[in-house]
C-alpha atoms as a PDB file:
ATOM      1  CA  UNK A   1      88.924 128.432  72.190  1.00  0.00           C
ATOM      2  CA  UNK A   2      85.835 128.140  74.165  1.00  0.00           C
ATOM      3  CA  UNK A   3      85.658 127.135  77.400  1.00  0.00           C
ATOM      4  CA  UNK A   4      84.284 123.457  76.608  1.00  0.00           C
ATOM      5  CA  UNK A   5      87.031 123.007  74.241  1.00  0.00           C
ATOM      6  CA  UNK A   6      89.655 123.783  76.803  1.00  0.00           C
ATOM      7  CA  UNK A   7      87.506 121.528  79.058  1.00  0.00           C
ATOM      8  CA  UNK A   8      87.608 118.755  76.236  1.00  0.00           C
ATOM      9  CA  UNK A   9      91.716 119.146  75.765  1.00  0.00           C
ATOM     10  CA  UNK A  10      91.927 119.064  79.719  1.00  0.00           C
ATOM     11  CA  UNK A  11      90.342 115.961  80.036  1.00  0.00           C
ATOM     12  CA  UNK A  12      92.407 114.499  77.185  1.00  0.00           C
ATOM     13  CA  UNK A  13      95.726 115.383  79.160  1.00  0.00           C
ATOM     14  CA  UNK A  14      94.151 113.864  82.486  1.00  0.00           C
ATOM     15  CA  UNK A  15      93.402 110.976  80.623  1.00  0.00           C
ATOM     16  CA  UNK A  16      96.931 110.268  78.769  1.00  0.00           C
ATOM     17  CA  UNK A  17      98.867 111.431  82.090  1.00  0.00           C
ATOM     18  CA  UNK A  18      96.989 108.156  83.512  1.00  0.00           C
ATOM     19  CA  UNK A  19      97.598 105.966  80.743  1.00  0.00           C
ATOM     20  CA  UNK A  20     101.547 106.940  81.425  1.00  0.00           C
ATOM     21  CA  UNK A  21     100.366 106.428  84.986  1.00  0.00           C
ATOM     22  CA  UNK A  22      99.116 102.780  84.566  1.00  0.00           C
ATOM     23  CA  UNK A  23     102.299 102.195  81.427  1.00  0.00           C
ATOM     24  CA  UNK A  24     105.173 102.489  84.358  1.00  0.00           C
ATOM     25  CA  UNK A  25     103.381 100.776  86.863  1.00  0.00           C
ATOM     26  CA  UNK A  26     102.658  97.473  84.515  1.00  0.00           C
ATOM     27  CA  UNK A  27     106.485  97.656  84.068  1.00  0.00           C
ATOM     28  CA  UNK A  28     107.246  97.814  87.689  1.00  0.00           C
ATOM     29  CA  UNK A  29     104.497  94.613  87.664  1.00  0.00           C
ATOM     30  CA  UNK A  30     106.889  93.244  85.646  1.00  0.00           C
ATOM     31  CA  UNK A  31     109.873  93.668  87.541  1.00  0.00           C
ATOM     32  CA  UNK A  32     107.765  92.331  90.759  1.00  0.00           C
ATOM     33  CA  UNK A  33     106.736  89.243  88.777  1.00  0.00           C
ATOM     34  CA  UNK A  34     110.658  88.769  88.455  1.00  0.00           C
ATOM     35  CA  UNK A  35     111.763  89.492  91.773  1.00  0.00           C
ATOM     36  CA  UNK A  36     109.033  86.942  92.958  1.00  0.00           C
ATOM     37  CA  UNK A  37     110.107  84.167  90.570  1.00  0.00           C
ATOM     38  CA  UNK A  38     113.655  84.898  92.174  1.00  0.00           C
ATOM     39  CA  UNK A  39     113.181  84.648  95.330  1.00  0.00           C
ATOM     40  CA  UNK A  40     111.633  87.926  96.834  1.00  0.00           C
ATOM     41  CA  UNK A  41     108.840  86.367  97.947  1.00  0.00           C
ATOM     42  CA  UNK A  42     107.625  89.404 100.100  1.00  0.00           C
ATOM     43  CA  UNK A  43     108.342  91.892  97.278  1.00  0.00           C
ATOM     44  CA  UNK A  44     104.763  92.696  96.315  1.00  0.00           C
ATOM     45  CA  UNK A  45     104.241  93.858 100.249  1.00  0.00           C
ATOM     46  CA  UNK A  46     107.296  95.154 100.799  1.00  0.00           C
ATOM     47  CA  UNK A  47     106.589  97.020  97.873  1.00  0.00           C
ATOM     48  CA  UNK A  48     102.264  97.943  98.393  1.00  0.00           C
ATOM     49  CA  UNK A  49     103.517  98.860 102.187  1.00  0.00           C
ATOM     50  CA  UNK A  50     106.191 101.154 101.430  1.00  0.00           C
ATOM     51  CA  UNK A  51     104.834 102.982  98.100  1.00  0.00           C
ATOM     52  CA  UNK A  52     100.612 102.301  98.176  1.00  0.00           C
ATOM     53  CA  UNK A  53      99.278 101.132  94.766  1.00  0.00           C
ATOM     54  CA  UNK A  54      97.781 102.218  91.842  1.00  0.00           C
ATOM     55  CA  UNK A  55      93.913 101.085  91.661  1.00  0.00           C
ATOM     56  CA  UNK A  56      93.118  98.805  89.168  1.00  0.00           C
ATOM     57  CA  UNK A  57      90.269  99.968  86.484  1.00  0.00           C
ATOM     58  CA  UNK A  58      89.707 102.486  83.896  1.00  0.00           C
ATOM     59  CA  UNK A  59      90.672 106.201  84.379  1.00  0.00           C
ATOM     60  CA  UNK A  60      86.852 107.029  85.383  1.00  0.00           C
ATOM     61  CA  UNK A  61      86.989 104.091  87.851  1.00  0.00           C
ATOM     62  CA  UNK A  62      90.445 105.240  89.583  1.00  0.00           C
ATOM     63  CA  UNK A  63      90.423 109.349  89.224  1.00  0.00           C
ATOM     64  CA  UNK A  64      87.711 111.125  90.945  1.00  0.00           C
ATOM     65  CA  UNK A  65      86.256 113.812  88.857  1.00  0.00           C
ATOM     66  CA  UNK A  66      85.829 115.872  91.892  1.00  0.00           C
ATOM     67  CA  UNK A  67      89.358 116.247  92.188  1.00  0.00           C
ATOM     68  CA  UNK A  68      91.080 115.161  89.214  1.00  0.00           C
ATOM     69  CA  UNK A  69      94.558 116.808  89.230  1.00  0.00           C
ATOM     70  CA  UNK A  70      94.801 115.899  93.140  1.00  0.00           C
ATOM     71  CA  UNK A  71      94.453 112.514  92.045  1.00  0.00           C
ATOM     72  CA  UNK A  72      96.750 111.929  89.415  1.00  0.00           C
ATOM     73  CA  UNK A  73      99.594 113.824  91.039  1.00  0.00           C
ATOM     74  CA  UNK A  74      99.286 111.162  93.692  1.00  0.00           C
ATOM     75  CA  UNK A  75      99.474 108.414  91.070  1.00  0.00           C
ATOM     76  CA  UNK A  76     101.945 110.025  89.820  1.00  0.00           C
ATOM     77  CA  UNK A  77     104.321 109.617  93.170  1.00  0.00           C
ATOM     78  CA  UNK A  78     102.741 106.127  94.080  1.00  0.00           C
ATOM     79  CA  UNK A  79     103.960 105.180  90.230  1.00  0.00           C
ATOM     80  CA  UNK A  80     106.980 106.615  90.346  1.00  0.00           C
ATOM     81  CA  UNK A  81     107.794 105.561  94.136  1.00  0.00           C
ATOM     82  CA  UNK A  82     106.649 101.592  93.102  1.00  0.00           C
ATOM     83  CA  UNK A  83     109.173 101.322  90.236  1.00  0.00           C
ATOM     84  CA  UNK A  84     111.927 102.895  91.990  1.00  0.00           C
ATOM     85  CA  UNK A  85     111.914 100.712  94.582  1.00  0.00           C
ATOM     86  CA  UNK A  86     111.549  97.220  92.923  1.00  0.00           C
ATOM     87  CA  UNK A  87     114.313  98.345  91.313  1.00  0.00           C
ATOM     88  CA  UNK A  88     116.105  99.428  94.184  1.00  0.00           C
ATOM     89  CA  UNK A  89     115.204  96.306  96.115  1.00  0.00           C
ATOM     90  CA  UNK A  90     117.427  94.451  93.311  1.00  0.00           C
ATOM     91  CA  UNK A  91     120.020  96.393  92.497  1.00  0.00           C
ATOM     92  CA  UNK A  92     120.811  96.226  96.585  1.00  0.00           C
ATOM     93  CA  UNK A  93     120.542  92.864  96.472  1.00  0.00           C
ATOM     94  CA  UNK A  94     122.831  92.146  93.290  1.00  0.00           C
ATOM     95  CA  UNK A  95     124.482  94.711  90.820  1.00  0.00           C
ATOM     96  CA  UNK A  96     123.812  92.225  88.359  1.00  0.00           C
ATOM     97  CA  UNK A  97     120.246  92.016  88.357  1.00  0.00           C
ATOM     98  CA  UNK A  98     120.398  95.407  86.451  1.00  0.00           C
ATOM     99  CA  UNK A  99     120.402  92.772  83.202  1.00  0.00           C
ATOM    100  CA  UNK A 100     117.631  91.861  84.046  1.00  0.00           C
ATOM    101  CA  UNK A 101     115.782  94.829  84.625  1.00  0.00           C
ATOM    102  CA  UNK A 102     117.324  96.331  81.095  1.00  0.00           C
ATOM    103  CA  UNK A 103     116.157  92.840  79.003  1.00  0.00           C
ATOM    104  CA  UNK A 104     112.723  93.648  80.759  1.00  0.00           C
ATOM    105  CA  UNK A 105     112.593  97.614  79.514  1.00  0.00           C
ATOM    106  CA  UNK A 106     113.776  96.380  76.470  1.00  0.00           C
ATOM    107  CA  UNK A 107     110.650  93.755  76.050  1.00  0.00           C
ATOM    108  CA  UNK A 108     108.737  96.587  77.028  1.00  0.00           C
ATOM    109  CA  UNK A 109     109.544  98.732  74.184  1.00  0.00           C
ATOM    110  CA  UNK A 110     110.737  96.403  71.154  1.00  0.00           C
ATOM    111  CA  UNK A 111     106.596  95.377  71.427  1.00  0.00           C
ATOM    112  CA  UNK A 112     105.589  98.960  71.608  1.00  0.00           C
ATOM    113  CA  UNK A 113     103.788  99.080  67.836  1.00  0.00           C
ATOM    114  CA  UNK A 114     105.618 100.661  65.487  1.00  0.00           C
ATOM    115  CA  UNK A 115     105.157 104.321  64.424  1.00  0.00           C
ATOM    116  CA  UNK A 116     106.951 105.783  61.496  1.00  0.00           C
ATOM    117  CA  UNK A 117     108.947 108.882  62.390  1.00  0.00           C
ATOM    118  CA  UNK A 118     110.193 111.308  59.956  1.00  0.00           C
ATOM    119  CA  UNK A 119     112.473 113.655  62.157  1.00  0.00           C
ATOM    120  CA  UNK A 120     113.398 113.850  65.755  1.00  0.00           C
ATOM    121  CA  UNK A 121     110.401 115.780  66.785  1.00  0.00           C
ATOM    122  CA  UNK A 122     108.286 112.820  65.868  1.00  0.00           C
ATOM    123  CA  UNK A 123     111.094 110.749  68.253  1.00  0.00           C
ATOM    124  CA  UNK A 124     110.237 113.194  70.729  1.00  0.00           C
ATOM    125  CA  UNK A 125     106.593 112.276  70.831  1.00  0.00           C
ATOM    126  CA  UNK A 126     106.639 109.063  70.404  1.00  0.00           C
ATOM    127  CA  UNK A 127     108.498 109.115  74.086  1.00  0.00           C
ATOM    128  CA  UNK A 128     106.120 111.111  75.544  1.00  0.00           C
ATOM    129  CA  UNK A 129     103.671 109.317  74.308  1.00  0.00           C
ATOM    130  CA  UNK A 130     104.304 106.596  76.873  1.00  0.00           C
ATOM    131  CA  UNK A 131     106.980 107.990  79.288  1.00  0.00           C
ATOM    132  CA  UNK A 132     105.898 109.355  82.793  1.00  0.00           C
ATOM    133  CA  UNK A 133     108.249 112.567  82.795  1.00  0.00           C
ATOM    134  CA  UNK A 134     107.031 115.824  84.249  1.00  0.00           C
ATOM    135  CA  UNK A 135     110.621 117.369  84.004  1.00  0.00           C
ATOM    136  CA  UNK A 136     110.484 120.860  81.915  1.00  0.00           C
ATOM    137  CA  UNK A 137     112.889 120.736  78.990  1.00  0.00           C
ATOM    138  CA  UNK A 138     115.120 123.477  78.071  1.00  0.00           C
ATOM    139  CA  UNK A 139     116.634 123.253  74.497  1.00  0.00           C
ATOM    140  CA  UNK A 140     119.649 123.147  73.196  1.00  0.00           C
ATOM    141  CA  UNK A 141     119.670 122.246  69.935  1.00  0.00           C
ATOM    142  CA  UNK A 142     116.168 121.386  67.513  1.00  0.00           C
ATOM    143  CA  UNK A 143     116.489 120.159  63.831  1.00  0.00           C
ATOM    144  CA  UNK A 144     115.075 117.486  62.224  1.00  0.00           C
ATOM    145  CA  UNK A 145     118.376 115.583  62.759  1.00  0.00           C
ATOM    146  CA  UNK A 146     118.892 115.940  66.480  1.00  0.00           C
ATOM    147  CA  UNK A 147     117.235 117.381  69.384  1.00  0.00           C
ATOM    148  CA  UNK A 148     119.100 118.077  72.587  1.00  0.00           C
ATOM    149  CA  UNK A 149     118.032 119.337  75.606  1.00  0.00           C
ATOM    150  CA  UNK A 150     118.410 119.639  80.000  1.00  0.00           C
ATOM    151  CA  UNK A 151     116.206 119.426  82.642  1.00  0.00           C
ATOM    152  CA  UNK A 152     116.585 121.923  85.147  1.00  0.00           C
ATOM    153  CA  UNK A 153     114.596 119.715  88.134  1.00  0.00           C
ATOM    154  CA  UNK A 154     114.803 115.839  87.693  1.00  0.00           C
ATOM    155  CA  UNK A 155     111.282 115.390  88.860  1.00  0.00           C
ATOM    156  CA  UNK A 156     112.230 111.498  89.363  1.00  0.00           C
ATOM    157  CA  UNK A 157     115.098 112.402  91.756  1.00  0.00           C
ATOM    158  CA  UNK A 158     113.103 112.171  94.858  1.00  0.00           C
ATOM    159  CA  UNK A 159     111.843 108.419  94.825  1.00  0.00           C
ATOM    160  CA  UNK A 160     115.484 107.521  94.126  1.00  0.00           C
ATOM    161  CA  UNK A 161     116.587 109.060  96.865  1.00  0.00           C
ATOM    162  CA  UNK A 162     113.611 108.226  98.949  1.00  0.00           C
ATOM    163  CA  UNK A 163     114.771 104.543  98.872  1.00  0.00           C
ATOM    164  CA  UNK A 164     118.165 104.637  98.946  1.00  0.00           C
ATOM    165  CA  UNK A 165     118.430 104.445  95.024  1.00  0.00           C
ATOM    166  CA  UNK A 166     120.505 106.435  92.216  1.00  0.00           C
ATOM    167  CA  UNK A 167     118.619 107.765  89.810  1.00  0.00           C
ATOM    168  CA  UNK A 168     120.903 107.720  86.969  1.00  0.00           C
ATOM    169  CA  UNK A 169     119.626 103.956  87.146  1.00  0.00           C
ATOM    170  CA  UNK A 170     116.194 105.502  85.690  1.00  0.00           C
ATOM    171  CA  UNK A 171     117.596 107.304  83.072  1.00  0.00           C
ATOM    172  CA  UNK A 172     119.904 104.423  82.190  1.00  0.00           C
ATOM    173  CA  UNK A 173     116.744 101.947  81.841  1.00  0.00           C
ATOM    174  CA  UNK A 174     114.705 104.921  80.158  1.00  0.00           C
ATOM    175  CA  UNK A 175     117.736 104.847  77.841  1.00  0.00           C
ATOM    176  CA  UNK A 176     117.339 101.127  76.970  1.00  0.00           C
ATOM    177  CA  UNK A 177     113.649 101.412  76.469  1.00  0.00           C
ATOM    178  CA  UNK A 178     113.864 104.403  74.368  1.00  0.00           C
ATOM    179  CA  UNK A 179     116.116 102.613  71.940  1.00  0.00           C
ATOM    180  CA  UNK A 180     114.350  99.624  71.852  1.00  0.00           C
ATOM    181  CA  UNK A 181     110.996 102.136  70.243  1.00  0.00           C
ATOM    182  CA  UNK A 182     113.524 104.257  68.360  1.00  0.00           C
ATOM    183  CA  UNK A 183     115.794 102.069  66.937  1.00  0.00           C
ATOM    184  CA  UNK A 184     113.514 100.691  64.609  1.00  0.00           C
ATOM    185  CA  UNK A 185     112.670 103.678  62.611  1.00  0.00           C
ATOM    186  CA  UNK A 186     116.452 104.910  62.586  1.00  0.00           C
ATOM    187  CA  UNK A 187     116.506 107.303  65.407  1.00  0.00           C
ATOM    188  CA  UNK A 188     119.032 106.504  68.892  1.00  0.00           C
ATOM    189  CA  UNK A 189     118.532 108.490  72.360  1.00  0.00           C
ATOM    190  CA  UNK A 190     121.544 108.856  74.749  1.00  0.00           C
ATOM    191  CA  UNK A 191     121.602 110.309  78.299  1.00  0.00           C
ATOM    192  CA  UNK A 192     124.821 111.282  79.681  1.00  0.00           C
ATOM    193  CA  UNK A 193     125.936 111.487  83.527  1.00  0.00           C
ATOM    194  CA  UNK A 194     126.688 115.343  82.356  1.00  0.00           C
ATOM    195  CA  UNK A 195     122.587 115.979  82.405  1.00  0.00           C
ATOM    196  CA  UNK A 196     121.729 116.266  78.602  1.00  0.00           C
ATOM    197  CA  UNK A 197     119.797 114.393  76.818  1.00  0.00           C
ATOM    198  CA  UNK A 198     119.652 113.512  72.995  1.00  0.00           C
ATOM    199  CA  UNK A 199     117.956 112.074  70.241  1.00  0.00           C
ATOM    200  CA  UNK A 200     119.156 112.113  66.826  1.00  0.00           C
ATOM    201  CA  UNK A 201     118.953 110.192  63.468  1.00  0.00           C
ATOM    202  CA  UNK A 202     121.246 106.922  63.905  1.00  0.00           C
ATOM    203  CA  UNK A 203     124.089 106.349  62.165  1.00  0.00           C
ATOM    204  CA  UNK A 204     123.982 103.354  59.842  1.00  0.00           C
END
């Protein structure tokens, strides 16, 4: 491959990793509009203060090209900071705004368009098409059926825990939105507190 081409596929990566970027963050807008309507009415500053923000724009606008991958691996904590903790702002508040915040993942996916998928693999990247997950996968199982793997480092660990949250809260919502994309074209995805992670053909 010549060296523009790996240039080309570069930028293409730079550019979906900040289309993920911006995807979580309009769901954490989401869950800020909520919180506001609610009562939080310092949220969005409580929120800006503690985590920064992610600029507003297009990915030229936002990333500088000087710098690129120093700039998206700092959206990448601001993003993952922000939604961690409007949700942990909630959840400390009351246990039973976690409705809420699953009904709003779900939104979030059931008007994702519809792709068809015609094994697990395509499951797989539909998910990645829109999920902001760094974590390296290690395999257990791959067939067309069902693909199961680990994750060795939970990349998303740290936010959690930088504010007091549980992260098996993210993986929990992640579950809901995954199912509200996957459900449609016959495929489920489960978590489990044990660490692995699934998706596989539904059962009808």
């Amino acid at each position: 491959m010549s060296s523009e081409c790996m240039e080309n596929a570069s930028d293409e990566k730079r550019r979906h990793l900040f289309y993920r970027i911006k995807f979580l963050d309009a769901i954490t807008e989401m869950i800020l509009d909520c919180a506001f309507r609610s009562g939080f009415e310092n949220i969005y500053e409580h929120v800006d203060l503690n985590c920064g923000a992610i600029p507003d724009g297009s990915y030229d606008e936002a990333v500088d090209q000087n710098a690129p991958d120093q700039f998206l691996s700092m959206y990448v904590q601001i993003a993952e900071n922000r939604f961690a903790c409007a949700v942990t702002v909630l959840l400390n508040h009351d246990e039973r705004f976690m409705e809420v915040l699953s009904s709003i993942c779900r939104k979030v996916g059931e008007d994702a368009p519809s792709v068809e998928l015609k094994n697990a693999f395509d499951a797989l990247s539909v998910l990645d098409y829109y999920v902001l997950d760094v974590n390296a996968k290690s395999f257990l199982e791959k067939s067309d059926e069902r693909i199961s793997w680990t994750e060795k480092n939970d990349a998303h660990e740290s936010a959690w825990k930088k504010f007091g949250g549980n992260v098996t809260v993210y993986h929990r919502l992640l579950e809901t939105f995954a199912n509200a994309i996957l459900r449609k074209q016959g495929f489920v995805y489960r978590f489990s507190d044990t660490g692995i992670f699934e998706i596989a053909k539904s059962v009808n």
